[in-house]
PDB file of N, CA and C in Angstrom:
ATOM      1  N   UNK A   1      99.210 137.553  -0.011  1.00  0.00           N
ATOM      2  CA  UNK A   1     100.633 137.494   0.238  1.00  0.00           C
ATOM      3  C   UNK A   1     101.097 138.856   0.734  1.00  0.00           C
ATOM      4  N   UNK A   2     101.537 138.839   2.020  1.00  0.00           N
ATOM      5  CA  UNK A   2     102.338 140.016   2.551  1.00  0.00           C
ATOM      6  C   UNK A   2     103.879 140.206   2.268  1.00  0.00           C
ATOM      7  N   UNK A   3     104.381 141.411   1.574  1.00  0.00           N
ATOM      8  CA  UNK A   3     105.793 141.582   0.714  1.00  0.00           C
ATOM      9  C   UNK A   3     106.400 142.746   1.456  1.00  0.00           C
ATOM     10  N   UNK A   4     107.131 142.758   2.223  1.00  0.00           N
ATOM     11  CA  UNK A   4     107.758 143.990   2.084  1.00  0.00           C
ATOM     12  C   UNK A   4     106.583 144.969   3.616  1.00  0.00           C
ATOM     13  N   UNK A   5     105.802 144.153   3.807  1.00  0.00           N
ATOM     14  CA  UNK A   5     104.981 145.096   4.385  1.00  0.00           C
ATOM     15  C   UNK A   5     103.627 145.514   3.890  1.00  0.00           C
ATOM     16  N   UNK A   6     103.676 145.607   2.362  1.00  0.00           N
ATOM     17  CA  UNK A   6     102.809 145.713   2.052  1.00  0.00           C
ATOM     18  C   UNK A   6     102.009 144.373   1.812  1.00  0.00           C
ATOM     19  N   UNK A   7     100.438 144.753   1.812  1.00  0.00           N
ATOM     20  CA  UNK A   7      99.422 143.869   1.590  1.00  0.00           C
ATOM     21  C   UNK A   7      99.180 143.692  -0.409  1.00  0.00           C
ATOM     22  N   UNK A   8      99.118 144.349  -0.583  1.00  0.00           N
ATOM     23  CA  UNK A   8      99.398 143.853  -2.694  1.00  0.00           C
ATOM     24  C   UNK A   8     100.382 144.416  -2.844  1.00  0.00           C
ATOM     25  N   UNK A   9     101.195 143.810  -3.961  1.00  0.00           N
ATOM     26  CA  UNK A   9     102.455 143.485  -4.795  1.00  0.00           C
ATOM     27  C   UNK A   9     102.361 145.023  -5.654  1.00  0.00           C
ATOM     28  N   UNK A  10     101.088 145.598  -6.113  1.00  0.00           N
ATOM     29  CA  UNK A  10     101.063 146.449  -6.824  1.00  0.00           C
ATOM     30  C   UNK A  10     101.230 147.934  -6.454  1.00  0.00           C
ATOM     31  N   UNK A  11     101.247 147.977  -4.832  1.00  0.00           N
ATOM     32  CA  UNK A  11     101.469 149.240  -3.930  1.00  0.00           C
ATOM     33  C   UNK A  11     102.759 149.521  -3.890  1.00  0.00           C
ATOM     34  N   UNK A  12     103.896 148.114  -4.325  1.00  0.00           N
ATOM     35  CA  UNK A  12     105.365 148.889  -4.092  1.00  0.00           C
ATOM     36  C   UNK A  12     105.372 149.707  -5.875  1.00  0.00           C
ATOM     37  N   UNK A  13     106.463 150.850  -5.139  1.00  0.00           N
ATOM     38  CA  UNK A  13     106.669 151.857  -6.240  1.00  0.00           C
ATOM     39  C   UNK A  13     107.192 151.004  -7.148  1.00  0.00           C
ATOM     40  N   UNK A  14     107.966 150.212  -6.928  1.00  0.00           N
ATOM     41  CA  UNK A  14     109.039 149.657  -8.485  1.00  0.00           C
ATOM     42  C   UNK A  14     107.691 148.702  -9.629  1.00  0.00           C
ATOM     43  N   UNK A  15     107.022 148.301  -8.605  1.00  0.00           N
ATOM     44  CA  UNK A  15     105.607 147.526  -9.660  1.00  0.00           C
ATOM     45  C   UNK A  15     105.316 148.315 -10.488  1.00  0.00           C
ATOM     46  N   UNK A  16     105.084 147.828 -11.982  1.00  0.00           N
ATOM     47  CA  UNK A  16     104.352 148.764 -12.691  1.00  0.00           C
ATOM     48  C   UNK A  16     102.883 148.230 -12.934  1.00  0.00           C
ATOM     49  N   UNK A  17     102.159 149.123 -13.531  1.00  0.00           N
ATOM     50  CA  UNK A  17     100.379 148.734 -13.664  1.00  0.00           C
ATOM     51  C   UNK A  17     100.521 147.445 -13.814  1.00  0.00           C
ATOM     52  N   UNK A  18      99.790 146.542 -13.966  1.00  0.00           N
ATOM     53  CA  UNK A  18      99.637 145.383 -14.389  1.00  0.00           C
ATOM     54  C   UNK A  18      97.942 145.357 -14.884  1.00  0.00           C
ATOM     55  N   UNK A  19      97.472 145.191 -16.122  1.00  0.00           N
ATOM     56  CA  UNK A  19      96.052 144.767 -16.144  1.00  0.00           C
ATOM     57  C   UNK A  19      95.585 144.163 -17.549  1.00  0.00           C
ATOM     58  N   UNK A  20      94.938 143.093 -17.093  1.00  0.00           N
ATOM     59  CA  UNK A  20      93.789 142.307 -18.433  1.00  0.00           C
ATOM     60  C   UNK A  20      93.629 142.933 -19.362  1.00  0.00           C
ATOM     61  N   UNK A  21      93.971 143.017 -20.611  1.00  0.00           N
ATOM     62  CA  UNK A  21      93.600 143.250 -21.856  1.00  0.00           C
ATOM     63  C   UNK A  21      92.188 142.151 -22.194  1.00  0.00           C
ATOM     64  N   UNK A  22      91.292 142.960 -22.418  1.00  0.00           N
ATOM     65  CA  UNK A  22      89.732 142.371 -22.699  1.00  0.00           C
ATOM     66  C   UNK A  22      90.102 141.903 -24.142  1.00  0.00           C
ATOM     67  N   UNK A  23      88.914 140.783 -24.336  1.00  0.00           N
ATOM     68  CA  UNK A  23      89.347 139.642 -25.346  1.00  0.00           C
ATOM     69  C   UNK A  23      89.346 140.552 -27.137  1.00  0.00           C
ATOM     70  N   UNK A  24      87.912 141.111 -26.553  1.00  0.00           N
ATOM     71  CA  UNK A  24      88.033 142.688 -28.269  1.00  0.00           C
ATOM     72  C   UNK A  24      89.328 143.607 -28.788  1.00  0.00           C
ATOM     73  N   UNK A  25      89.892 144.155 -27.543  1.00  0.00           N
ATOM     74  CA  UNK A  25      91.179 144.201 -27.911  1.00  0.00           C
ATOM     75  C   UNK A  25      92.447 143.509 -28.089  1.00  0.00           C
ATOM     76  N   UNK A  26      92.242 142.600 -27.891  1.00  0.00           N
ATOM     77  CA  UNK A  26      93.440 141.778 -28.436  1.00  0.00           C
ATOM     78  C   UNK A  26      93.618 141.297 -29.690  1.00  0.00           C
ATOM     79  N   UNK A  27      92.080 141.013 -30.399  1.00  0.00           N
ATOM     80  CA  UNK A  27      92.878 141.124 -31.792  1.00  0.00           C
ATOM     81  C   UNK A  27      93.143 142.439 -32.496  1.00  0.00           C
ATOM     82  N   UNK A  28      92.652 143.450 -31.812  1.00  0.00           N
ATOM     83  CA  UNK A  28      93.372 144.301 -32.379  1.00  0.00           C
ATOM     84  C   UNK A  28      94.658 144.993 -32.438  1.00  0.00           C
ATOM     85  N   UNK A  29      94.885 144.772 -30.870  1.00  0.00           N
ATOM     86  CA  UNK A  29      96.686 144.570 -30.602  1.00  0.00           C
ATOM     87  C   UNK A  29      97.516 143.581 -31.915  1.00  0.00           C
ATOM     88  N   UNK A  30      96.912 142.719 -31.804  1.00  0.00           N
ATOM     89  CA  UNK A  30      97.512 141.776 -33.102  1.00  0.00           C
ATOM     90  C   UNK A  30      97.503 142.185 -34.683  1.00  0.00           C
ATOM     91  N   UNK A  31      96.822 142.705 -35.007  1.00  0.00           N
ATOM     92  CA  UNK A  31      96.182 143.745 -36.384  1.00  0.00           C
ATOM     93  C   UNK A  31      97.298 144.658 -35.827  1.00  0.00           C
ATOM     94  N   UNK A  32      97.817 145.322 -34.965  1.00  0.00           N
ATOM     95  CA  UNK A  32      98.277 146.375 -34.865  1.00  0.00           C
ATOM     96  C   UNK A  32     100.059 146.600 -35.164  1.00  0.00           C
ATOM     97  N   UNK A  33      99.860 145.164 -34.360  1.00  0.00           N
ATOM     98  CA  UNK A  33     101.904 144.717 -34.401  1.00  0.00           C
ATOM     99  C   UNK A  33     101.635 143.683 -35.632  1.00  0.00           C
ATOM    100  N   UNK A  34     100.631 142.984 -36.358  1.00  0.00           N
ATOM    101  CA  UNK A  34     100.677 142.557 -37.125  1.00  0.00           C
ATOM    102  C   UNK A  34     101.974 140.722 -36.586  1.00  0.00           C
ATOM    103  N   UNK A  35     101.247 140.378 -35.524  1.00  0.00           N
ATOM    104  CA  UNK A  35     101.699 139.253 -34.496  1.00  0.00           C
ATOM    105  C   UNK A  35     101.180 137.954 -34.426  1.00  0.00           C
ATOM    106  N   UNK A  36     101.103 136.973 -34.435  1.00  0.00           N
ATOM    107  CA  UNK A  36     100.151 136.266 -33.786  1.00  0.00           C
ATOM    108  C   UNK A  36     100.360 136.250 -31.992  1.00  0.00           C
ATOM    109  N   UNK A  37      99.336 135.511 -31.674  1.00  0.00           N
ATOM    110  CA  UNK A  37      99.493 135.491 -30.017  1.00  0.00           C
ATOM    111  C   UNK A  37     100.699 135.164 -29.482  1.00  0.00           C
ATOM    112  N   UNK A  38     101.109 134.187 -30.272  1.00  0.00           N
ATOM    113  CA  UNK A  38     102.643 133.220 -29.751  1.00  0.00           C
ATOM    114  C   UNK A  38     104.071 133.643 -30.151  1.00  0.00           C
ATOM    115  N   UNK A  39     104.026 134.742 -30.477  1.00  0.00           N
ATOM    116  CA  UNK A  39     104.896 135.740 -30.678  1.00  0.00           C
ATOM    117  C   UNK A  39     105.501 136.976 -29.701  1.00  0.00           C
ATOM    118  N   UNK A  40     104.361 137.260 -29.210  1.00  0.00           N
ATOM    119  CA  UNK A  40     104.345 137.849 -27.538  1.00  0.00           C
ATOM    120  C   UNK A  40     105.120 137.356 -26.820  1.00  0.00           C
ATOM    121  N   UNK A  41     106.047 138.275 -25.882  1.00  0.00           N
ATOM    122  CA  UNK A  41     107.064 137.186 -24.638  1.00  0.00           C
ATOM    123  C   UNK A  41     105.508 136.749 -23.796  1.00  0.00           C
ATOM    124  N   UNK A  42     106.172 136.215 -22.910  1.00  0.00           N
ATOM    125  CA  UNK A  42     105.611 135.719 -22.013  1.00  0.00           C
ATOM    126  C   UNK A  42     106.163 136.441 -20.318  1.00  0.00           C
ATOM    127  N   UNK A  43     104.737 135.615 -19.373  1.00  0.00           N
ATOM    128  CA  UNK A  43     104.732 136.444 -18.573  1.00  0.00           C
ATOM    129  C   UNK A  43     104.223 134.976 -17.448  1.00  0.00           C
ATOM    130  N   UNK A  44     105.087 134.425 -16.339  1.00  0.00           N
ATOM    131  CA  UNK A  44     104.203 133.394 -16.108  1.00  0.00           C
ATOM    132  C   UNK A  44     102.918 133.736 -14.970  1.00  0.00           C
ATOM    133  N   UNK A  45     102.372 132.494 -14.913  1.00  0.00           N
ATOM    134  CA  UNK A  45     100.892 132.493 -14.574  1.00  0.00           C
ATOM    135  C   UNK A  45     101.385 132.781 -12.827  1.00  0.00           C
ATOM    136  N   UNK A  46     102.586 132.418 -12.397  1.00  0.00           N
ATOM    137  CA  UNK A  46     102.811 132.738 -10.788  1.00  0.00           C
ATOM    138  C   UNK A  46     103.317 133.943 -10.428  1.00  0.00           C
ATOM    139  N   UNK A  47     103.224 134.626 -11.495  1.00  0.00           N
ATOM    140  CA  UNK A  47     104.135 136.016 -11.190  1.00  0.00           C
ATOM    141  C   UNK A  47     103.161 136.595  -9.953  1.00  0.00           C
ATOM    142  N   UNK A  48     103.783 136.974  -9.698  1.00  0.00           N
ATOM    143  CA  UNK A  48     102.716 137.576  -7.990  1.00  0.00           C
ATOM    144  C   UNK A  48     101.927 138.744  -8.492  1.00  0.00           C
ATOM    145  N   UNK A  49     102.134 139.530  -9.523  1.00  0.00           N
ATOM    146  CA  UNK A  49     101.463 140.992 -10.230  1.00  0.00           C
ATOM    147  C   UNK A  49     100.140 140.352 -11.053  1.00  0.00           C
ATOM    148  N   UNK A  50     100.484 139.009 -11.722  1.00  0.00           N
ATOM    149  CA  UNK A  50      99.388 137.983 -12.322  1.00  0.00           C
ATOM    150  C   UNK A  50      98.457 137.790 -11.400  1.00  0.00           C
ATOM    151  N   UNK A  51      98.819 136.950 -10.209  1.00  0.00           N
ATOM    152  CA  UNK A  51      98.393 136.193  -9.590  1.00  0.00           C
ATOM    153  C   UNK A  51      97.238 137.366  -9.132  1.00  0.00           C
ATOM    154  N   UNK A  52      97.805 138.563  -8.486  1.00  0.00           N
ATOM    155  CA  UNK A  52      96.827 139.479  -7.451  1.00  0.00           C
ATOM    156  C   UNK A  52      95.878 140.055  -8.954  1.00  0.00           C
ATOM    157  N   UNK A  53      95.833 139.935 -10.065  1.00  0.00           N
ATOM    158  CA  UNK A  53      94.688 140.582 -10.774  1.00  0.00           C
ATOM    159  C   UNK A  53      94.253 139.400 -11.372  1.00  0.00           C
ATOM    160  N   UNK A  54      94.254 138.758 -11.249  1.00  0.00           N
ATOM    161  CA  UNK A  54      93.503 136.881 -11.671  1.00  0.00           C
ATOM    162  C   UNK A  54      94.041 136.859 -13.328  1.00  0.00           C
ATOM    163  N   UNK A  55      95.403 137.199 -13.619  1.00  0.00           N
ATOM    164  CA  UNK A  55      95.318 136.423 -14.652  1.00  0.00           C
ATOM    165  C   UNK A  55      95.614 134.876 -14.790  1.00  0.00           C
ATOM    166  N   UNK A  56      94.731 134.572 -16.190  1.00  0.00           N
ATOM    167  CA  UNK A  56      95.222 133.058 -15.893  1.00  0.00           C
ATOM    168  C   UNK A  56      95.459 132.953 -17.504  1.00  0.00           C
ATOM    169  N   UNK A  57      96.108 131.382 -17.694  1.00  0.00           N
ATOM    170  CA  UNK A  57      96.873 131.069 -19.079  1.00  0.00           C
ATOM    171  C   UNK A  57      96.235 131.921 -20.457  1.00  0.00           C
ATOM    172  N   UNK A  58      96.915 132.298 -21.141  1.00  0.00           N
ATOM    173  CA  UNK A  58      96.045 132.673 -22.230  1.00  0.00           C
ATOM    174  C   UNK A  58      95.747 134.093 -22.431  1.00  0.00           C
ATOM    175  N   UNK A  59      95.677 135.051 -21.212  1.00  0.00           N
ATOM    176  CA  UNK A  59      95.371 136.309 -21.006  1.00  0.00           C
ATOM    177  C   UNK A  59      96.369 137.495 -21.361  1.00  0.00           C
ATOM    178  N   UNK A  60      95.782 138.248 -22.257  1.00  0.00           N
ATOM    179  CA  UNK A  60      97.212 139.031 -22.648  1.00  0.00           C
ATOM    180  C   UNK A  60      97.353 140.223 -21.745  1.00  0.00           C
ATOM    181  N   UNK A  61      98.657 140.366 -21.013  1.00  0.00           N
ATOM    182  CA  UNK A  61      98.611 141.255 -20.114  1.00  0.00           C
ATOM    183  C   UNK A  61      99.012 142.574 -20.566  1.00  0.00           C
ATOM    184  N   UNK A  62      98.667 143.585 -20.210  1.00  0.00           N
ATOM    185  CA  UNK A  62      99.311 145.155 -20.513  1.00  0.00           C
ATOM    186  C   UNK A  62     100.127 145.545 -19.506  1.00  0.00           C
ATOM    187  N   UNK A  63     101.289 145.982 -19.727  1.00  0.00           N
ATOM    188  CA  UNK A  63     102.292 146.908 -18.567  1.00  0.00           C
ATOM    189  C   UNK A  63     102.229 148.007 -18.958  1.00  0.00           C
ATOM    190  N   UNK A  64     102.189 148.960 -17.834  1.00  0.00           N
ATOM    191  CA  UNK A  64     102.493 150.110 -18.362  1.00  0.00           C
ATOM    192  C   UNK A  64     103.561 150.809 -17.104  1.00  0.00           C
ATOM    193  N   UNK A  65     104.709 150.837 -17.601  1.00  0.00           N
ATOM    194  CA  UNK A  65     105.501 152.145 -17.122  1.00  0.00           C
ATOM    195  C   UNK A  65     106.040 153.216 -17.421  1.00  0.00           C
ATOM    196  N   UNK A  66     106.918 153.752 -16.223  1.00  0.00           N
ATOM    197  CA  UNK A  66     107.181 154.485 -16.297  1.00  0.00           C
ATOM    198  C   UNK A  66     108.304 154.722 -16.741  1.00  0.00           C
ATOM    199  N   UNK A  67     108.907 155.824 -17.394  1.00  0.00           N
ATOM    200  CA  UNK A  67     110.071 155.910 -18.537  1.00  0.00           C
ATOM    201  C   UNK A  67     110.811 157.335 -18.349  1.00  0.00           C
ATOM    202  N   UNK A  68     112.081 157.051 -18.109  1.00  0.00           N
ATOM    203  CA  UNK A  68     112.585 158.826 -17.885  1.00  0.00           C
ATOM    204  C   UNK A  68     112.755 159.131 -18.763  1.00  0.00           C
ATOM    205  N   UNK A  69     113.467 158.282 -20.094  1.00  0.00           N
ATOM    206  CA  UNK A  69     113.046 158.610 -21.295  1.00  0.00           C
ATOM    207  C   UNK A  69     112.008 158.806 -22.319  1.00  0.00           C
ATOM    208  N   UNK A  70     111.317 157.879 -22.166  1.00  0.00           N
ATOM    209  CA  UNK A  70     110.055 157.856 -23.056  1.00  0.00           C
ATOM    210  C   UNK A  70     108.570 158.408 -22.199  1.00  0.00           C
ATOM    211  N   UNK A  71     108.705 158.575 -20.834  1.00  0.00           N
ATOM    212  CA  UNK A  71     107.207 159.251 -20.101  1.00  0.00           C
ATOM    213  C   UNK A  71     107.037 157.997 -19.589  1.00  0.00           C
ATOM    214  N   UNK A  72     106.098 157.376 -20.394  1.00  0.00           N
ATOM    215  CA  UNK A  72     105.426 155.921 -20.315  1.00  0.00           C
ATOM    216  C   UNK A  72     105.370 155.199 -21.523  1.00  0.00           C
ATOM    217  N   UNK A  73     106.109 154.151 -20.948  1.00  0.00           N
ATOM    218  CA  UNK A  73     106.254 152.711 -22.088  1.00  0.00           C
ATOM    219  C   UNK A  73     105.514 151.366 -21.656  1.00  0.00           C
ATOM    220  N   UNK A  74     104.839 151.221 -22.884  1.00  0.00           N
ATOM    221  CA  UNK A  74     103.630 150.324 -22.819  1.00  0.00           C
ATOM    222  C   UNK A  74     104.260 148.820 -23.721  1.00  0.00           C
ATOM    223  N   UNK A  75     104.050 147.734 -22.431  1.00  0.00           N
ATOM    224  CA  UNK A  75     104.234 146.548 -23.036  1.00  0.00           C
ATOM    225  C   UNK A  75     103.530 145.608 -22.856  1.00  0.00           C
ATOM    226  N   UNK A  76     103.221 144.151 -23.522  1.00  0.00           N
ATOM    227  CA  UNK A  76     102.409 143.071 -23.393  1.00  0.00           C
ATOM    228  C   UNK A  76     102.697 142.061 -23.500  1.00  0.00           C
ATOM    229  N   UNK A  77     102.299 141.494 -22.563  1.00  0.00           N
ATOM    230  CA  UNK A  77     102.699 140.060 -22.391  1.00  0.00           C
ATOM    231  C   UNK A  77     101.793 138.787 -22.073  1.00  0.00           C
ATOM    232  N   UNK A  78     102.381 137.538 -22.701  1.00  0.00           N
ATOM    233  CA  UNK A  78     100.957 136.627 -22.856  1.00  0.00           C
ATOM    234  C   UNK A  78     101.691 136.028 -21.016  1.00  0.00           C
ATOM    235  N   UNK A  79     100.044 135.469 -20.824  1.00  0.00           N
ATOM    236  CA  UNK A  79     100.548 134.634 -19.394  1.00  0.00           C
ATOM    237  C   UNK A  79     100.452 133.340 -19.785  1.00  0.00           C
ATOM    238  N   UNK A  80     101.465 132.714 -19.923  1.00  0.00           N
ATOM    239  CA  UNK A  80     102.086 131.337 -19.998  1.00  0.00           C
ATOM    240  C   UNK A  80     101.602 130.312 -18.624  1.00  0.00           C
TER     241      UNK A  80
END
């Protein structure tokens, strides 16, 4: 999908990281917030930031941005 000009969704500045949380860490994300999975917002499976790193249902995603206050703020989201 071509956006803007660009060829991936993840080259415009306003995108933040987008990437797969591997299956070992996720229960520990969960141990950590003390969560179950279905507690997590959600994130859907067509989001175009999903789509270009293959997530699919089930996959817990990591964001990470950027923060003028906080540096970098880290969030997660299940893909619905």
């Amino acid at each position: 999908m071509i956006c803007l000009g660009l060829e991936r969704v993840d080259e415009h500045f306003l995108v933040p990281k987008h990437e797969i949380v591997q299956e070992e860490k996720v229960e520990e994300l969960l141990k950590k917030f003390g969560s179950t999975i279905n507690q997590f917002p959600q994130i859907l499976k067509d989001d175009p930031a999903i789509e270009e790193i293959g997530g699919k249902k089930g996959d817990v995603i990591k964001i990470t941005r950027k923060s003028s206050t906080a540096g970098i703020s880290i969030f997660y989201r299940v893909v619905a």
